[in-house]
Protein backbone atom coordinates (compact mmCIF):
# COMPACT_ATOMS: atom_id res chain seq x y z
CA UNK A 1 157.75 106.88 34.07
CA UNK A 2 158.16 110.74 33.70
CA UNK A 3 157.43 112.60 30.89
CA UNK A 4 160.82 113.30 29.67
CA UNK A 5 160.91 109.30 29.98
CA UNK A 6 157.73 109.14 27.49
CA UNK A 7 159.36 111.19 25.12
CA UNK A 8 162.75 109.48 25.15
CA UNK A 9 160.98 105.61 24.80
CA UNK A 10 158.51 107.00 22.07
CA UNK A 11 161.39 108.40 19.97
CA UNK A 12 163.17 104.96 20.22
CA UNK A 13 160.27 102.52 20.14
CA UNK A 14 156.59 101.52 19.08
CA UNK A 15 153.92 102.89 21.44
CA UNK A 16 152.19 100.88 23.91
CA UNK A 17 148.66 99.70 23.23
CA UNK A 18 147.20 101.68 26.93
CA UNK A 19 148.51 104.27 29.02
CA UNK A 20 147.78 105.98 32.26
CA UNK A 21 148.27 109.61 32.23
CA UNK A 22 148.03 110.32 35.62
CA UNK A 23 148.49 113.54 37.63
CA UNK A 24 147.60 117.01 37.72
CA UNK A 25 150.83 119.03 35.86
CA UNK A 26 149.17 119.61 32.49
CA UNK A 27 152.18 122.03 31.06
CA UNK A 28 154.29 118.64 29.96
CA UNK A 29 150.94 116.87 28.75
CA UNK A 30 151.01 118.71 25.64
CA UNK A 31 153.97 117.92 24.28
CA UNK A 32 153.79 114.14 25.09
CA UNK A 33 149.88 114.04 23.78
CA UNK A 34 151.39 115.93 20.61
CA UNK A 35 154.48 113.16 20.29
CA UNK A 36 152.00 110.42 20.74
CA UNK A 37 149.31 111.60 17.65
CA UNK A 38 152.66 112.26 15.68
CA UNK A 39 154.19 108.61 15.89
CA UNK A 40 150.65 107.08 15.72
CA UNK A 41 148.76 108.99 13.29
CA UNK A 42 149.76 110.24 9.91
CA UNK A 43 148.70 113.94 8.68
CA UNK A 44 145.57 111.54 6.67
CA UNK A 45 144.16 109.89 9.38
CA UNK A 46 144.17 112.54 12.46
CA UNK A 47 140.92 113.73 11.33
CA UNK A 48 139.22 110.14 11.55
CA UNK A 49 142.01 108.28 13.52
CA UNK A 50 141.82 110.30 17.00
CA UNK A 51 138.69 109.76 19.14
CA UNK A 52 137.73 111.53 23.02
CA UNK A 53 135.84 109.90 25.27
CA UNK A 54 134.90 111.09 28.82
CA UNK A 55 133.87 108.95 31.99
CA UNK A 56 131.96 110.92 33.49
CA UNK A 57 129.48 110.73 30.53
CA UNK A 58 130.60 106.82 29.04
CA UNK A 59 131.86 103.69 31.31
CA UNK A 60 134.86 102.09 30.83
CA UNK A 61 132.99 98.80 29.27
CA UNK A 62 131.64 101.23 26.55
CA UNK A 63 135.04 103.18 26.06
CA UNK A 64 136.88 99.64 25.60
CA UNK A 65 133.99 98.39 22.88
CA UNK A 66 135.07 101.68 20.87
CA UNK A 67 138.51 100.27 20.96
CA UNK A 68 138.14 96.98 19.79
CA UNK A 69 135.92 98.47 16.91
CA UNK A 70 137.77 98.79 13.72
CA UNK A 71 137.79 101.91 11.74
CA UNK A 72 137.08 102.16 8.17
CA UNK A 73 138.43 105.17 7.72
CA UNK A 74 141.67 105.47 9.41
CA UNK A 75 144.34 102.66 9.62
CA UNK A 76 145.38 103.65 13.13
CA UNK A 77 143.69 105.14 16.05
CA UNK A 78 144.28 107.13 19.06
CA UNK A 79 141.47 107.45 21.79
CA UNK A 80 141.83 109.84 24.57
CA UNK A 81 140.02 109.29 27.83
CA UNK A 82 139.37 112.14 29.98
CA UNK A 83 137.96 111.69 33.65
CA UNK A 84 139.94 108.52 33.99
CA UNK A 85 139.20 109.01 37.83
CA UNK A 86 135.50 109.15 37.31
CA UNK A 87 135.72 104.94 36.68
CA UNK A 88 136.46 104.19 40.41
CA UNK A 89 133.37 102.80 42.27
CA UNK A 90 131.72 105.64 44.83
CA UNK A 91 129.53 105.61 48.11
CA UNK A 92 128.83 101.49 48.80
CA UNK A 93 130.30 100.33 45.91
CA UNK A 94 134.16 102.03 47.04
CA UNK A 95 133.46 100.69 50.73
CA UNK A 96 133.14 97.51 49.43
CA UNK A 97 135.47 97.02 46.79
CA UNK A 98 138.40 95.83 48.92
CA UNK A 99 136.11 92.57 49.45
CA UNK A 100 136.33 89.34 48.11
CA UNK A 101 134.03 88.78 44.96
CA UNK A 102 132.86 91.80 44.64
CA UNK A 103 131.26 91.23 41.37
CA UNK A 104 129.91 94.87 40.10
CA UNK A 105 132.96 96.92 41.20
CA UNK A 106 135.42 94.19 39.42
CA UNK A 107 133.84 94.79 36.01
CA UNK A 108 135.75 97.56 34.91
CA UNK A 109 139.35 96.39 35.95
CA UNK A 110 138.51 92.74 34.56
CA UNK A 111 137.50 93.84 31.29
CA UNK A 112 140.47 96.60 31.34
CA UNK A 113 142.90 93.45 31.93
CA UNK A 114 141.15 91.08 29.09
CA UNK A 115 142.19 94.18 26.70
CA UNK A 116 145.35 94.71 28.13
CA UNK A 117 146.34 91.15 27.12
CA UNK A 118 144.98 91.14 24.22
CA UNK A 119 144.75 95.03 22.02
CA UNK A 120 143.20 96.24 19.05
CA UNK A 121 146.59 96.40 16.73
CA UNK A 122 147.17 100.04 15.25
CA UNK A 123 144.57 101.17 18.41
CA UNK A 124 146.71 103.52 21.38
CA UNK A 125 144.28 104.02 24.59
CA UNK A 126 145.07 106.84 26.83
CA UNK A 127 143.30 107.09 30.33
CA UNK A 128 143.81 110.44 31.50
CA UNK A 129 143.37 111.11 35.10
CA UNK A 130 144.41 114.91 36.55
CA UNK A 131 142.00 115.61 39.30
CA UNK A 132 144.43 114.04 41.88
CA UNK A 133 147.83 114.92 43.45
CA UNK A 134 150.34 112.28 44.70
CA UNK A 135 150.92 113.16 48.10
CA UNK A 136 148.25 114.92 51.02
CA UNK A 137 145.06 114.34 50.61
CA UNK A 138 144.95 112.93 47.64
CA UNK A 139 147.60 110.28 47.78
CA UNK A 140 144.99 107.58 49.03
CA UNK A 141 142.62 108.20 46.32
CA UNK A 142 145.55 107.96 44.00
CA UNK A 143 146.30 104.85 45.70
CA UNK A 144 143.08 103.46 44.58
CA UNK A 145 143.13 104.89 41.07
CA UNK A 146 146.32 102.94 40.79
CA UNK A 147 144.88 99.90 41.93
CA UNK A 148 141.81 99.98 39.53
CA UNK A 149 144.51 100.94 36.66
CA UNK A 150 146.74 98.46 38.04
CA UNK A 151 146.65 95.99 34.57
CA UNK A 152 148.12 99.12 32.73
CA UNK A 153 152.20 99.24 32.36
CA UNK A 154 152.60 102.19 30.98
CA UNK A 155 152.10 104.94 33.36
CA UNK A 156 152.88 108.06 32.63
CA UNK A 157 153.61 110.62 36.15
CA UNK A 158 152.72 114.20 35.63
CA UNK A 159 153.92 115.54 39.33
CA UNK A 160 153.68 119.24 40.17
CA UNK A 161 156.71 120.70 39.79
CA UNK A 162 158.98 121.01 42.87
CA UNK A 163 160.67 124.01 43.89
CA UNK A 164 163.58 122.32 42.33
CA UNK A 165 162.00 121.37 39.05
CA UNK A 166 160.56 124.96 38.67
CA UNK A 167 164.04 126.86 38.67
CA UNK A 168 165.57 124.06 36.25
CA UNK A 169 162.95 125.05 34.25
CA UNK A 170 163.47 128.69 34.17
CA UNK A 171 167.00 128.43 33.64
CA UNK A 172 166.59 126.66 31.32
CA UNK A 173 163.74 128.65 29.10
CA UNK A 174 165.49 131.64 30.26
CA UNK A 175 168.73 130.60 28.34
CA UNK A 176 166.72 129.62 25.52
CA UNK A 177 165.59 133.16 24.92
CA UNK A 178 168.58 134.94 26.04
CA UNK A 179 167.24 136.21 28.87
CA UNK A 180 169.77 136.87 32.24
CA UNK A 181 168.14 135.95 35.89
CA UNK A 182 170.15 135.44 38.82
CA UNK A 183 169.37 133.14 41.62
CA UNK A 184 167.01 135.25 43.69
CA UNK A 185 165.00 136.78 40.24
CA UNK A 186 164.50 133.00 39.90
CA UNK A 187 163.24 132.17 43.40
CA UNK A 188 161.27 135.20 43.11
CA UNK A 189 159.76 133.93 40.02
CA UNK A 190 158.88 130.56 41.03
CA UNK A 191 157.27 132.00 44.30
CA UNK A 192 154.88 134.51 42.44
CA UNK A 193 153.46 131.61 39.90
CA UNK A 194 153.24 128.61 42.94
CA UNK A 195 156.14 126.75 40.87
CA UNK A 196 153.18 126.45 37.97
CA UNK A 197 155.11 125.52 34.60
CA UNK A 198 152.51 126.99 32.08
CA UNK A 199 152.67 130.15 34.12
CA UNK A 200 156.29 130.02 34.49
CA UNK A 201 157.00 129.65 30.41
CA UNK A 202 154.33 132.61 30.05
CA UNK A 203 156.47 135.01 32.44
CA UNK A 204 159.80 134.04 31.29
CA UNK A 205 158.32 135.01 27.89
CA UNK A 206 156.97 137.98 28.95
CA UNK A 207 160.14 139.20 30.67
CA UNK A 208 162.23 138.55 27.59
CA UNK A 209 160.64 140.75 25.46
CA UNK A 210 160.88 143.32 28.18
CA UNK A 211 164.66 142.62 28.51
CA UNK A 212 165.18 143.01 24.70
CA UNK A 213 165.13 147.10 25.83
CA UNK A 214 167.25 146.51 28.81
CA UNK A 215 170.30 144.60 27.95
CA UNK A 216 168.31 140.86 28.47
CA UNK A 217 169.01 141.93 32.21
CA UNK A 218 165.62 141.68 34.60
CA UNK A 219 165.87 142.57 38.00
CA UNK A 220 163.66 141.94 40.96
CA UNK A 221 162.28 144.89 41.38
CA UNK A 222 161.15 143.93 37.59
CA UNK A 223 159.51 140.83 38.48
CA UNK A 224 157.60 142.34 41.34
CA UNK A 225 155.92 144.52 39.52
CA UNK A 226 155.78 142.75 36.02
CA UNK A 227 154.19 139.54 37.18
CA UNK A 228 150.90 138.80 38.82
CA UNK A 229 150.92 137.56 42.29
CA UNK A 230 146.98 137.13 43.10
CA UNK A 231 147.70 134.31 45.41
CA UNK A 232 150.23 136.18 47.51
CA UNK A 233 147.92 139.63 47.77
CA UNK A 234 145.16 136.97 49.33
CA UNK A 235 147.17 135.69 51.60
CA UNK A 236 148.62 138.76 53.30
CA UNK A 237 144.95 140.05 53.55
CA UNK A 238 144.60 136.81 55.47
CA UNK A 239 147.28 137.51 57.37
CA UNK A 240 146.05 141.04 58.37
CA UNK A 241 142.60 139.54 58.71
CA UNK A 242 144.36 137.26 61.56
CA UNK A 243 145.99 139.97 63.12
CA UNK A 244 143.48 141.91 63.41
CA UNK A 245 141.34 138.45 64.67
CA UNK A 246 138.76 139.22 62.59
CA UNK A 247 137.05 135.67 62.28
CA UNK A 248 134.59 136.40 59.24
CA UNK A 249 137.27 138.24 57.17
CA UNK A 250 139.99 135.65 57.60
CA UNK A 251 136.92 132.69 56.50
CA UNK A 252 136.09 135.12 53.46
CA UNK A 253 139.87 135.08 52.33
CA UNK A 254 140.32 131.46 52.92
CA UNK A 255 137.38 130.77 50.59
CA UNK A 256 138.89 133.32 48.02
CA UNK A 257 141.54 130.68 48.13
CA UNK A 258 139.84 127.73 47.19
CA UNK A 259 137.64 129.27 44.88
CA UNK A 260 140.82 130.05 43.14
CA UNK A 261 142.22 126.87 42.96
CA UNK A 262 144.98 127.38 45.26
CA UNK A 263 146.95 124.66 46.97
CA UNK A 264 146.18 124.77 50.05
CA UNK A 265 149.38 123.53 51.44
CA UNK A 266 151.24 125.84 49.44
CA UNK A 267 149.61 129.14 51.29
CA UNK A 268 150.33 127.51 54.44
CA UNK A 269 154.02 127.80 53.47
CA UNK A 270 153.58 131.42 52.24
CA UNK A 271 151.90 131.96 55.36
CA UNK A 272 154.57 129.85 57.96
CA UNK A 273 157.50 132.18 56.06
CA UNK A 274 155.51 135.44 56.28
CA UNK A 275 155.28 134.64 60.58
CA UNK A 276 158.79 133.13 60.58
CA UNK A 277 160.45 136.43 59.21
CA UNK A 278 158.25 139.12 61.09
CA UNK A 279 159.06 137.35 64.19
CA UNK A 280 163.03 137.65 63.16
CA UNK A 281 162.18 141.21 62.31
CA UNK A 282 160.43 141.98 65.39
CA UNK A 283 163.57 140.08 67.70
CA UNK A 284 165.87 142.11 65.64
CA UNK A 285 163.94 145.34 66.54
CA UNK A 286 163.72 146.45 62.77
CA UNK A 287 161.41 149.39 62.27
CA UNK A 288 160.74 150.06 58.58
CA UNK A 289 160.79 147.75 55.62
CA UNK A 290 163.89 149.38 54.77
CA UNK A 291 165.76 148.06 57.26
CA UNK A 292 163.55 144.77 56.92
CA UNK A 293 164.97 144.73 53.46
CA UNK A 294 167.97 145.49 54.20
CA UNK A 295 168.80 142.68 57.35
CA UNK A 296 167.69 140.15 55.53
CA UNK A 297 169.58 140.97 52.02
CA UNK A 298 172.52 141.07 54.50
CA UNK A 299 171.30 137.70 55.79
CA UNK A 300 171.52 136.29 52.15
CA UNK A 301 167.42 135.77 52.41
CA UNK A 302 165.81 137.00 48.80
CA UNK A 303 164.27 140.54 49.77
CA UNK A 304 162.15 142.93 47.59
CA UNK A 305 160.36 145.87 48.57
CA UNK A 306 156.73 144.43 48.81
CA UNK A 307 157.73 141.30 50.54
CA UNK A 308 159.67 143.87 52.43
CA UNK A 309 156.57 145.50 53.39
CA UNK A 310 154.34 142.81 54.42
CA UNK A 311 157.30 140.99 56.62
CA UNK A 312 157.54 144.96 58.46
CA UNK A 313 153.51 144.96 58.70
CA UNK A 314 152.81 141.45 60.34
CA UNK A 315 155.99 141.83 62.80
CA UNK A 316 154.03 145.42 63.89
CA UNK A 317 150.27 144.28 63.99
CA UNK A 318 151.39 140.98 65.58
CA UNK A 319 152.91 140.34 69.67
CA UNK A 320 155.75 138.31 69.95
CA UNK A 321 153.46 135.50 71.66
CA UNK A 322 151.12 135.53 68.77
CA UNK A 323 153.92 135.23 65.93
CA UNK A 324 155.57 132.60 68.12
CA UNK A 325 151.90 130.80 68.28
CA UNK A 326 151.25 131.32 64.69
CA UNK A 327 154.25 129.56 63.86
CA UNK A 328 153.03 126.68 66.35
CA UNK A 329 149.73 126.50 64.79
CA UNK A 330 151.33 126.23 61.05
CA UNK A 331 153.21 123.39 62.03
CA UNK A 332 150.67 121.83 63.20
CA UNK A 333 148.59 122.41 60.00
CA UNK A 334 151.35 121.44 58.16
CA UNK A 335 151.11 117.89 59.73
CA UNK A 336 147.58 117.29 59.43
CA UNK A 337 147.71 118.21 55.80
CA UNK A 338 150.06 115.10 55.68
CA UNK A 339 147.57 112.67 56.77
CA UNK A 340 145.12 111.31 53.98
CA UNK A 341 142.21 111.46 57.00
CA UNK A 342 141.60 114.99 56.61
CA UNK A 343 140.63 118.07 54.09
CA UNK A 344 143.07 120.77 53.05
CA UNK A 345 140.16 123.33 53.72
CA UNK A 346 138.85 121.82 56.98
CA UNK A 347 142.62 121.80 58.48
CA UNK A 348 143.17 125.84 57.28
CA UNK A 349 139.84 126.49 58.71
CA UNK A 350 141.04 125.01 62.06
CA UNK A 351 144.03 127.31 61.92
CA UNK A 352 141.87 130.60 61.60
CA UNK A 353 139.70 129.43 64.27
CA UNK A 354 142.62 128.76 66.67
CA UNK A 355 144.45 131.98 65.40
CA UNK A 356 141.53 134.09 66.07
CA UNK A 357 140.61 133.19 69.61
């Protein structure tokens, strides 16, 4: 179920005995984990009545003991359990849980399903996982978490938000505050945070109180320089770094990026639209980021000086073969980032290498 389904069935109904939190969008986790004490737990017993366990420093076994245990204290309980992904078996034990009778790496899910059929009453169990993503790299490890999980009914989604999701979202927090974006201020938005929701509510908040002095009008020229972009400054010193096919540099900047935190496939996009548009700008014979700004405004493309700048820099620094390459080589990158065989970071780290030959 989604969150917004969580909310909805807790508001109507008695909460289930487990859950699986799963996913790594941890904006809408608050206000589900805060609807959840709320219904369970009464302002006397949140002090004794909530517990948090982690995996990576308890098992499973241990986590489900402290569940069946009654409380003298509190009448009802809530027990949070972080790391939900640390229960899976590693190294040996992973490669051969798939076989029959495998007696050590069945423990945990056995003794997960005895409690699922039969709960502590007044006792809600919440396995928390939010180290994976459902689709790329991760989607066969969340395959697996979902297996070991698999006697839990109640699972709870918490997806990154799409593209989609992300401007639904600002209208609608923009609304709430009275605050007036149009359609490319939004896409702008959503491209400077990566489509993040926590960031997303903190700029929308941050722009309405600057609006309150400007008629609850922001522009784009607003958002560019209001809100933080760190992710798209990297990546256009990657791109000059591959222009100028300098090896080391462009390997420097692509660690930058996972240091950071960044998803990977998410810079490759950044990266695919930067070479898309210089090589229209370059076809086009456009000579200043004026006149890249103002050919694709024309074109109905969302346009601001900066991004103006770096589309005029890469179509200059780069040949038409190269941008025309590029372009090949992000696809390409694009489609092994698909398959569940390889690493985000290895696949990039192709692309510089083939970039910069």
């Amino acid at each position: 179920m989604t969150p917004d389904q969580f909310l909805r069935t807790l508001s109507k109904q008695e909460p289930e005995p487990v859950y699986l939190f799963v996913g790594p969008e941890g904006y809408r986790r608050a206000p589900c984990r805060k609807a959840l004490l709320e219904k369970v737990l009464s302002e006397e017993d949140r002090e004794e009545g909530y517990a948090r366990h982690d995996l990576d420093e308890l098992s499973i076994n241990e986590v489900l003991d402290d569940a069946r245990s009654m409380s003298l204290f509190a009448r009802n309980r809530v027990i949070w359990v972080a790391s939900a992904e640390s229960a899976l078996p590693r190294g040996r034990a992973a490669a051969s849980e798939e076989e029959e009778g495998s007696g050590k790496s069945a423990v945990g899910p056995e003794a997960l399903a005895a409690y699922c059929k039969d709960p502590t009453p007044g006792v809600v169990v919440v396995f928390d996982a939010r180290k994976w993503d459902f689709d790329g790299e991760d989607k066969t490890k969340m395959d697996r978490l979902a297996k070991y999980y698999g006697a839990i009914r109640a699972v709870v989604e918490f997806a990154k938000f799409t593209p989609q999701d992300a401007r639904a979202f600002v209208q609608s927090h923009a609304a709430e505050r009275g605050l007036r974006l149009g359609s490319n201020e939004i896409d702008l938005l959503v491209e400077a945070t990566a489509a993040d929701a926590s960031r997303l509510a903190n700029e929308v908040e941050k722009l309405a109180l600057f609006a309150e002095v400007n008629g609850g009008k922001v522009t784009a020229a607003d958002i560019a320089n209001m809100v933080p972009n760190a992710q798209e400054t990297t990546v256009f010193n990657l791109v000059n770094a591959l222009a100028r096919r300098s090896r080391v540099e462009a390997m420097q900047l692509l660690d930058t990026l996972v240091r950071e935190g960044e998803y990977l496939p998410l810079a490759l996009t950044f990266l695919g639209g930067i070479f898309r548009l210089a090589l229209a700008a370059r076809e086009q014979g456009l000579r200043s980021s004026s006149e890249v700004q103002s050919f694709f405004q024309r074109q109905g493309t969302p346009m601001w000086r900066s991004r103006a700048d770096q589309i005029h820099t890469a179509s200059s620094k780069f040949t038409k073969e190269k941008l025309e390459e590029a372009i090949q080589l992000v696809f390409r990158a694009d489609r092994d980032m698909k398959s569940s065989r390889v690493d985000d970071r290895i696949v990039m780290e192709d692309f510089v290498l083939r970039l910069t030959r």
